[in-house]
N, C-alpha and C. Protein backbone atom coordinates (compact mmCIF):
# COMPACT_ATOMS: atom_id res chain seq x y z
N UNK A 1 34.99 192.91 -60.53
CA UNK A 1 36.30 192.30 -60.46
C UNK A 1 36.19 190.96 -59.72
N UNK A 2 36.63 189.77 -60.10
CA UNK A 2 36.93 188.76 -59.80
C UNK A 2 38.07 188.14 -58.75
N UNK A 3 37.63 187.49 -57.91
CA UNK A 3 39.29 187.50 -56.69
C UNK A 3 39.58 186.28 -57.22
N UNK A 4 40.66 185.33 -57.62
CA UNK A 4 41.20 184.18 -58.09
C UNK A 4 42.13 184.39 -57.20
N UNK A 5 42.07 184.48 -55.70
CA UNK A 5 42.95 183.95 -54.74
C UNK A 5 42.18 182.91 -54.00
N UNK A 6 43.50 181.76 -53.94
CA UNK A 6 42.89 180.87 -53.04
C UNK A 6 43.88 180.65 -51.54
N UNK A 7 43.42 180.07 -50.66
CA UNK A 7 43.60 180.20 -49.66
C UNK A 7 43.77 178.14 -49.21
N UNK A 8 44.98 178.32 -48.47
CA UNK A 8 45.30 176.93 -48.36
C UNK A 8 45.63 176.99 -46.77
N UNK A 9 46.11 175.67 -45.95
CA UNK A 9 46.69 175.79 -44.68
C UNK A 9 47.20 174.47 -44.82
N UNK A 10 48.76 174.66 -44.67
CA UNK A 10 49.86 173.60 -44.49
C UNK A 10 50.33 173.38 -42.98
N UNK A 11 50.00 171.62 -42.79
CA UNK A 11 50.20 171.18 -41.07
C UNK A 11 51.75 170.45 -41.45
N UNK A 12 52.38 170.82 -40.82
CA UNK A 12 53.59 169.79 -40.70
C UNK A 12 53.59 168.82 -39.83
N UNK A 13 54.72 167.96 -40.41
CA UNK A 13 55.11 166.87 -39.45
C UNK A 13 54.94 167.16 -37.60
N UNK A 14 55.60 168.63 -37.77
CA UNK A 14 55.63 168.95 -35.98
C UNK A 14 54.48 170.00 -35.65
N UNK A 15 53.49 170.11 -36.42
CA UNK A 15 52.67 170.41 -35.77
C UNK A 15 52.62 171.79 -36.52
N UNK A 16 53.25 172.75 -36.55
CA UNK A 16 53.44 174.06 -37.04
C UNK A 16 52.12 173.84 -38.50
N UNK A 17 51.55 174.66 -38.32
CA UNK A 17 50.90 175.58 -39.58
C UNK A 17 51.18 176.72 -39.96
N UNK A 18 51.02 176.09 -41.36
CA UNK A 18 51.24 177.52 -42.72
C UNK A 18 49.90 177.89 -43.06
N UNK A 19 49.94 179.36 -43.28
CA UNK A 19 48.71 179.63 -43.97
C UNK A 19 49.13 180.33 -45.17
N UNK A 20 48.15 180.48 -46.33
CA UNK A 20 48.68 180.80 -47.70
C UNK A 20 47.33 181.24 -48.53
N UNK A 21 48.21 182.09 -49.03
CA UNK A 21 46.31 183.29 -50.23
C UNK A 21 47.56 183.12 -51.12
N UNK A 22 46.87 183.33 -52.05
CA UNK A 22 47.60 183.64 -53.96
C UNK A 22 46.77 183.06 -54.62
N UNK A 23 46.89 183.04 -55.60
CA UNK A 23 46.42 181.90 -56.93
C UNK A 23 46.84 181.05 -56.72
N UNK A 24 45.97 180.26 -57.70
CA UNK A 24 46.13 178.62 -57.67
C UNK A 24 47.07 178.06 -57.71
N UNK A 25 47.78 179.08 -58.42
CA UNK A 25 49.53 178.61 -59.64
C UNK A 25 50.71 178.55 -58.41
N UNK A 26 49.96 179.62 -57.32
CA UNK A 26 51.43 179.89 -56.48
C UNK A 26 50.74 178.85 -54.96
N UNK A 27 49.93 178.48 -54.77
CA UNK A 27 49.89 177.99 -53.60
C UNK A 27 49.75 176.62 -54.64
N UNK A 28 49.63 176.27 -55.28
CA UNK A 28 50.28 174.68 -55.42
C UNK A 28 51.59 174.61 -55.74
N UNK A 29 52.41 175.57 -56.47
CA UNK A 29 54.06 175.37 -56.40
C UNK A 29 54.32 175.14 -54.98
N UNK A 30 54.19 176.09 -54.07
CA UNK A 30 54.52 176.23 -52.89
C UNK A 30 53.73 174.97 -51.74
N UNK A 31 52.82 173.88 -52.03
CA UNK A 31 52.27 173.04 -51.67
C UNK A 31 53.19 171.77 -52.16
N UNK A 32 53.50 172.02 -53.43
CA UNK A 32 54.57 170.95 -54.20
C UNK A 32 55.97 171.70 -53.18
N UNK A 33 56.67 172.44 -53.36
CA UNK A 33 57.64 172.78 -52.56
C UNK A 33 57.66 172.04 -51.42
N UNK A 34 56.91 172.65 -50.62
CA UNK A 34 56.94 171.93 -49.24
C UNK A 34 56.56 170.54 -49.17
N UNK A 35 55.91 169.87 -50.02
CA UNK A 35 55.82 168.22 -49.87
C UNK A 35 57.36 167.48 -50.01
N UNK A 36 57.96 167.89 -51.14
CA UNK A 36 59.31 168.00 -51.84
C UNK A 36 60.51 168.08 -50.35
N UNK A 37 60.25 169.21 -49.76
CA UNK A 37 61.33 169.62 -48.59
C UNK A 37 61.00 168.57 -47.60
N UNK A 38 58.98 168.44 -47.12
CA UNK A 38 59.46 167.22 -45.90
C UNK A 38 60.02 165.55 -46.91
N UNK A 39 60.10 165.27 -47.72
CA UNK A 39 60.08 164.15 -47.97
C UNK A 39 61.90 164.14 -48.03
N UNK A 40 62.77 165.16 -48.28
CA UNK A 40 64.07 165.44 -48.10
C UNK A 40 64.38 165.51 -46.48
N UNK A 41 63.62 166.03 -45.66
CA UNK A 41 63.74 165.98 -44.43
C UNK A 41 63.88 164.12 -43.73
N UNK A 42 62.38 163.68 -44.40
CA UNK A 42 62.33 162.09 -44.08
C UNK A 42 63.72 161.31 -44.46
N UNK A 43 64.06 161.47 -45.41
CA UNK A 43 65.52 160.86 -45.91
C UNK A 43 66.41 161.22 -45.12
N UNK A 44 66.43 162.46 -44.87
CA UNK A 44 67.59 162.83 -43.33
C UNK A 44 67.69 161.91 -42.13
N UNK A 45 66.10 162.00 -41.80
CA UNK A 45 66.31 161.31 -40.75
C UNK A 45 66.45 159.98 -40.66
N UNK A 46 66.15 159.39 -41.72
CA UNK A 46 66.00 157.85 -42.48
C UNK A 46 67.87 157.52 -42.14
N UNK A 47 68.28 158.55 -42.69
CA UNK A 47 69.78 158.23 -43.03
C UNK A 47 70.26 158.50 -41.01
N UNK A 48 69.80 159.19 -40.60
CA UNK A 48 70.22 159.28 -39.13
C UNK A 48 70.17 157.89 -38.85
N UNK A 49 69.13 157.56 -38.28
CA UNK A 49 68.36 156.46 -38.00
C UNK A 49 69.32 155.14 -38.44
N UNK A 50 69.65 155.34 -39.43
CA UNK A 50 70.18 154.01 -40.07
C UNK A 50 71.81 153.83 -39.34
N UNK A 51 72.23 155.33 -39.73
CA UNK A 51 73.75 155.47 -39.13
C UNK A 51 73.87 155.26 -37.42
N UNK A 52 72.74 155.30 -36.74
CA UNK A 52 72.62 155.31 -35.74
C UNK A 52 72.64 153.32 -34.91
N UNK A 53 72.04 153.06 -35.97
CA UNK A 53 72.15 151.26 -36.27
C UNK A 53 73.14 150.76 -36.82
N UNK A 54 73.55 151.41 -37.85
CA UNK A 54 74.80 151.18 -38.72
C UNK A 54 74.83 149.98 -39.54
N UNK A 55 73.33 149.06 -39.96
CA UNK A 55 73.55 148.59 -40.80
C UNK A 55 72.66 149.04 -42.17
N UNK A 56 73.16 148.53 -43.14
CA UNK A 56 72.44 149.09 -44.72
C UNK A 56 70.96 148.30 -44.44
N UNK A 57 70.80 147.15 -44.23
CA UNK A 57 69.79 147.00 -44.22
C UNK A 57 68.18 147.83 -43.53
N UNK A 58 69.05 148.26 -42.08
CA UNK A 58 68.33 148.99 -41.67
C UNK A 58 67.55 150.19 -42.47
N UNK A 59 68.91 150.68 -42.78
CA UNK A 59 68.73 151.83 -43.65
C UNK A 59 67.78 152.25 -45.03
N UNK A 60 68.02 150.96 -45.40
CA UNK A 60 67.06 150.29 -46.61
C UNK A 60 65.27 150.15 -45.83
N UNK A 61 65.33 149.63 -45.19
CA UNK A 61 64.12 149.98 -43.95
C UNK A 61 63.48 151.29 -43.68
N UNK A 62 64.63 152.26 -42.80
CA UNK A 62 64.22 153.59 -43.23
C UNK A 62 63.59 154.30 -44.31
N UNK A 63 64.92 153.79 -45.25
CA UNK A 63 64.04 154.46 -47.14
C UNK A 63 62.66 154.35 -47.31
N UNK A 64 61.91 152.82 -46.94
CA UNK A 64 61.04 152.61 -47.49
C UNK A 64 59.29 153.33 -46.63
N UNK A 65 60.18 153.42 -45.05
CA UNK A 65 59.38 154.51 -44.78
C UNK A 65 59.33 155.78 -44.99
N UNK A 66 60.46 156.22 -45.41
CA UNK A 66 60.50 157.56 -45.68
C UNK A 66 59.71 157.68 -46.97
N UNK A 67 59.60 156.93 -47.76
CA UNK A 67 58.73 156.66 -48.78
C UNK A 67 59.19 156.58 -49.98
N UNK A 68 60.69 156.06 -49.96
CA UNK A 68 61.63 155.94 -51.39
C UNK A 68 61.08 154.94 -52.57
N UNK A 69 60.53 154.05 -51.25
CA UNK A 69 59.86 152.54 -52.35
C UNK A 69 58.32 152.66 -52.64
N UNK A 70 58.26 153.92 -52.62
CA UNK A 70 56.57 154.26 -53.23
C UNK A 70 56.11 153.82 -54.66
N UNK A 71 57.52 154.27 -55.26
CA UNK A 71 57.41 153.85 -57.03
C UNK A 71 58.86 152.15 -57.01
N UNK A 72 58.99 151.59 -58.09
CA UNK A 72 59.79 150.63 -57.95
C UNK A 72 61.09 151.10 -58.26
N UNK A 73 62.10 150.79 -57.44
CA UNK A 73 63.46 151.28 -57.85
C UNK A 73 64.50 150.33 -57.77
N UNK A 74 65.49 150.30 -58.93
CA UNK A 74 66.07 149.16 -59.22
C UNK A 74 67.36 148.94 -58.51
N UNK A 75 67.95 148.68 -58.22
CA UNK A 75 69.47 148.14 -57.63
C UNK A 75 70.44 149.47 -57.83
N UNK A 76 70.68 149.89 -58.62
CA UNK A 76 71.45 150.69 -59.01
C UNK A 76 70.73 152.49 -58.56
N UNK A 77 69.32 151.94 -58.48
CA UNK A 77 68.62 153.61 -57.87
C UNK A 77 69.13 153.64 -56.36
N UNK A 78 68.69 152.43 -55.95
CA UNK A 78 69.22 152.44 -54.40
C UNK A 78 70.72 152.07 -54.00
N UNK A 79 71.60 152.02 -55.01
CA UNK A 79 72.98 151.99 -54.39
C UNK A 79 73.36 153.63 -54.27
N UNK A 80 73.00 154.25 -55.51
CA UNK A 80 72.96 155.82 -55.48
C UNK A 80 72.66 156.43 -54.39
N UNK A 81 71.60 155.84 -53.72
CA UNK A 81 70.55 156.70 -52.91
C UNK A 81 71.62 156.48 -51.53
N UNK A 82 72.16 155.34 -51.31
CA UNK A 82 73.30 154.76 -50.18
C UNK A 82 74.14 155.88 -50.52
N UNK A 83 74.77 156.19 -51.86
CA UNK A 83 75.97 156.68 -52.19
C UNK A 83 75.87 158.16 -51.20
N UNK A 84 74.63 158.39 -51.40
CA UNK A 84 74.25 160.00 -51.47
C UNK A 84 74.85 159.96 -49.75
N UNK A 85 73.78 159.28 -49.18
CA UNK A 85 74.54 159.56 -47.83
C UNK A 85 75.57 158.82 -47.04
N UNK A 86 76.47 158.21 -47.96
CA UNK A 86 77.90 158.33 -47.94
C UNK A 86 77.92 156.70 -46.97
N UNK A 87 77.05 155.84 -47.77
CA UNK A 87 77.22 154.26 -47.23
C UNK A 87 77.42 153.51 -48.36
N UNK A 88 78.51 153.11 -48.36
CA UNK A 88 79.57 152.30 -49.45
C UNK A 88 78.72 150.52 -49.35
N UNK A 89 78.18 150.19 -50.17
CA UNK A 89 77.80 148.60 -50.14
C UNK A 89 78.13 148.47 -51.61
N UNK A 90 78.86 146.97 -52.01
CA UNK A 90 79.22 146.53 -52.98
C UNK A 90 77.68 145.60 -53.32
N UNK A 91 77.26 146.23 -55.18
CA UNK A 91 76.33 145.66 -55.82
C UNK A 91 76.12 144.16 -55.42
N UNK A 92 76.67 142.85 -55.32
CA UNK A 92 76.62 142.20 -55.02
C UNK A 92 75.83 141.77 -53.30
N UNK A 93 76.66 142.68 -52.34
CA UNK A 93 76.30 142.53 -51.21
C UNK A 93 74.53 143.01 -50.97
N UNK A 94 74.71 144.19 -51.89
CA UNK A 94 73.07 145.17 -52.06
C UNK A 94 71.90 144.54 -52.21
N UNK A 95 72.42 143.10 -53.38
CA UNK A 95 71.47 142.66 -54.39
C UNK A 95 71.21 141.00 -52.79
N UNK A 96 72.19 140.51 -52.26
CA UNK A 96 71.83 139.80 -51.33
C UNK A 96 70.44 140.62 -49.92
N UNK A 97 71.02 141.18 -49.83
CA UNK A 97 70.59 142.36 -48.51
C UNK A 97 68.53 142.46 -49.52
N UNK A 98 68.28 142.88 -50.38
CA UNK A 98 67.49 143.15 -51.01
C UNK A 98 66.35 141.62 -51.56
N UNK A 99 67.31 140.53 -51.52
CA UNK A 99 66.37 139.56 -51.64
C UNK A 99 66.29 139.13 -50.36
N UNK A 100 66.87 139.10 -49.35
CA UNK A 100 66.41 139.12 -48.17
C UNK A 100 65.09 139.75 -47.51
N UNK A 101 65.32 140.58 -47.77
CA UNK A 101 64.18 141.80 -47.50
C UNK A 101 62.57 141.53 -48.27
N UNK A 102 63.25 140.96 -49.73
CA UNK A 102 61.81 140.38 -50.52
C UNK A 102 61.34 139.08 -49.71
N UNK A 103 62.35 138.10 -49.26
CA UNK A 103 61.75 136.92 -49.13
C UNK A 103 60.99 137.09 -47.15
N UNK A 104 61.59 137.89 -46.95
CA UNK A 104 60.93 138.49 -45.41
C UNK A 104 59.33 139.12 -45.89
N UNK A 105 58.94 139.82 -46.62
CA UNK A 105 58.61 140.46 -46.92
C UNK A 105 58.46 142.11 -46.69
N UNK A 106 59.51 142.55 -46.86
CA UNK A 106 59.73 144.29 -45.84
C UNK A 106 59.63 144.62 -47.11
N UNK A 107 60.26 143.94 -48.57
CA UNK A 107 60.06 144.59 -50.20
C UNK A 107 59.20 143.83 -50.81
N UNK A 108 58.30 144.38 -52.15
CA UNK A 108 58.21 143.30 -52.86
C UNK A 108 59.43 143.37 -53.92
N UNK A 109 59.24 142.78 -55.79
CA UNK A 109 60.12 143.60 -56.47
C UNK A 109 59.23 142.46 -57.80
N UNK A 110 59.38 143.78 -58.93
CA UNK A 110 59.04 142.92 -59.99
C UNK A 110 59.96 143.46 -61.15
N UNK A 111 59.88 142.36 -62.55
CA UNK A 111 60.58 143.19 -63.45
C UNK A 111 60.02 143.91 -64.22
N UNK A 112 61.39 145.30 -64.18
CA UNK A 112 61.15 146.41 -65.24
C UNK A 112 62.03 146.12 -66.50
N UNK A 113 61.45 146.09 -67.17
CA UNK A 113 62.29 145.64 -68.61
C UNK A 113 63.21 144.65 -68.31
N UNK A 114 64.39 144.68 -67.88
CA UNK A 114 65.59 143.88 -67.69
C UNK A 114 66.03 143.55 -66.53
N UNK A 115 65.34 144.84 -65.54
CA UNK A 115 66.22 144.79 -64.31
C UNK A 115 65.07 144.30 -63.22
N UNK A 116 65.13 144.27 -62.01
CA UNK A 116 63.99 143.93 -60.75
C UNK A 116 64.17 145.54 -60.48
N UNK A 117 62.64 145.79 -60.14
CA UNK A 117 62.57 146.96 -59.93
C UNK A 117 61.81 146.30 -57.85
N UNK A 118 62.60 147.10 -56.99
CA UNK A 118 61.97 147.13 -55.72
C UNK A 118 61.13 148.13 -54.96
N UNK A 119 59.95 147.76 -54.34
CA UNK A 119 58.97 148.33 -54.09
C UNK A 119 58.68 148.22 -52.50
N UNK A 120 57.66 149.16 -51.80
CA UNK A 120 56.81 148.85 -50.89
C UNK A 120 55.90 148.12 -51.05
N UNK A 121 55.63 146.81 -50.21
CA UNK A 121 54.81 145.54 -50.16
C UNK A 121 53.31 146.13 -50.21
């Protein structure tokens, strides 16, 4: 008989370890799970952090450490992403705030089909 359990160990942000046996199938769901939950956690605190400053830009700052601007996301991904935690900025004001940030360099941004897609530098 064959054992096809594997054996993993998950470190968190605070230190705590997981340990984990199953198959392959269930300790990488559960490896994807938990990457998934801290990166929802990072946005929490991203959004603390920001409300704690209280400006969008900041906040936009946060995102990109939390790691929102890993892939490029366009104007309208990140007004959503504001929406979610309940910070009202008018498209216009977003799209100023955002070339700011490019010409600082805190973003880059290139185009996706039609739109500027924004990124981590």
């Amino acid at each position: 008989m064959v054992n096809n359990m594997a054996k993993a160990t998950i470190k968190s942000e605070n230190g705590s370890q997981i340990y984990l046996e199953g198959t392959p199938e269930e300790i990488s769901k559960i490896i994807s799970d938990f990457k998934k939950r801290e990166e929802q956690l990072a946005e929490v605190k991203a959004s603390r952090k920001a409300r704690e400053k209280g400006t969008v830009t900041d906040f936009i700052i946060n995102l990109k450490t939390s790691g929102f601007f890993d892939k490029p996301k366009t104007i309208f991904d990140i007004k959503s992403k504001l929406k979610e935690h309940a910070i009202t900025c008018k498209i216009t004001t977003l799209s100023g705030i955002l070339i700011n940030l490019v010409r600082k360099g805190d973003l880059s941004r290139k185009k996706i089909e039609k739109l500027w897609g924004y990124m981590k530098r």
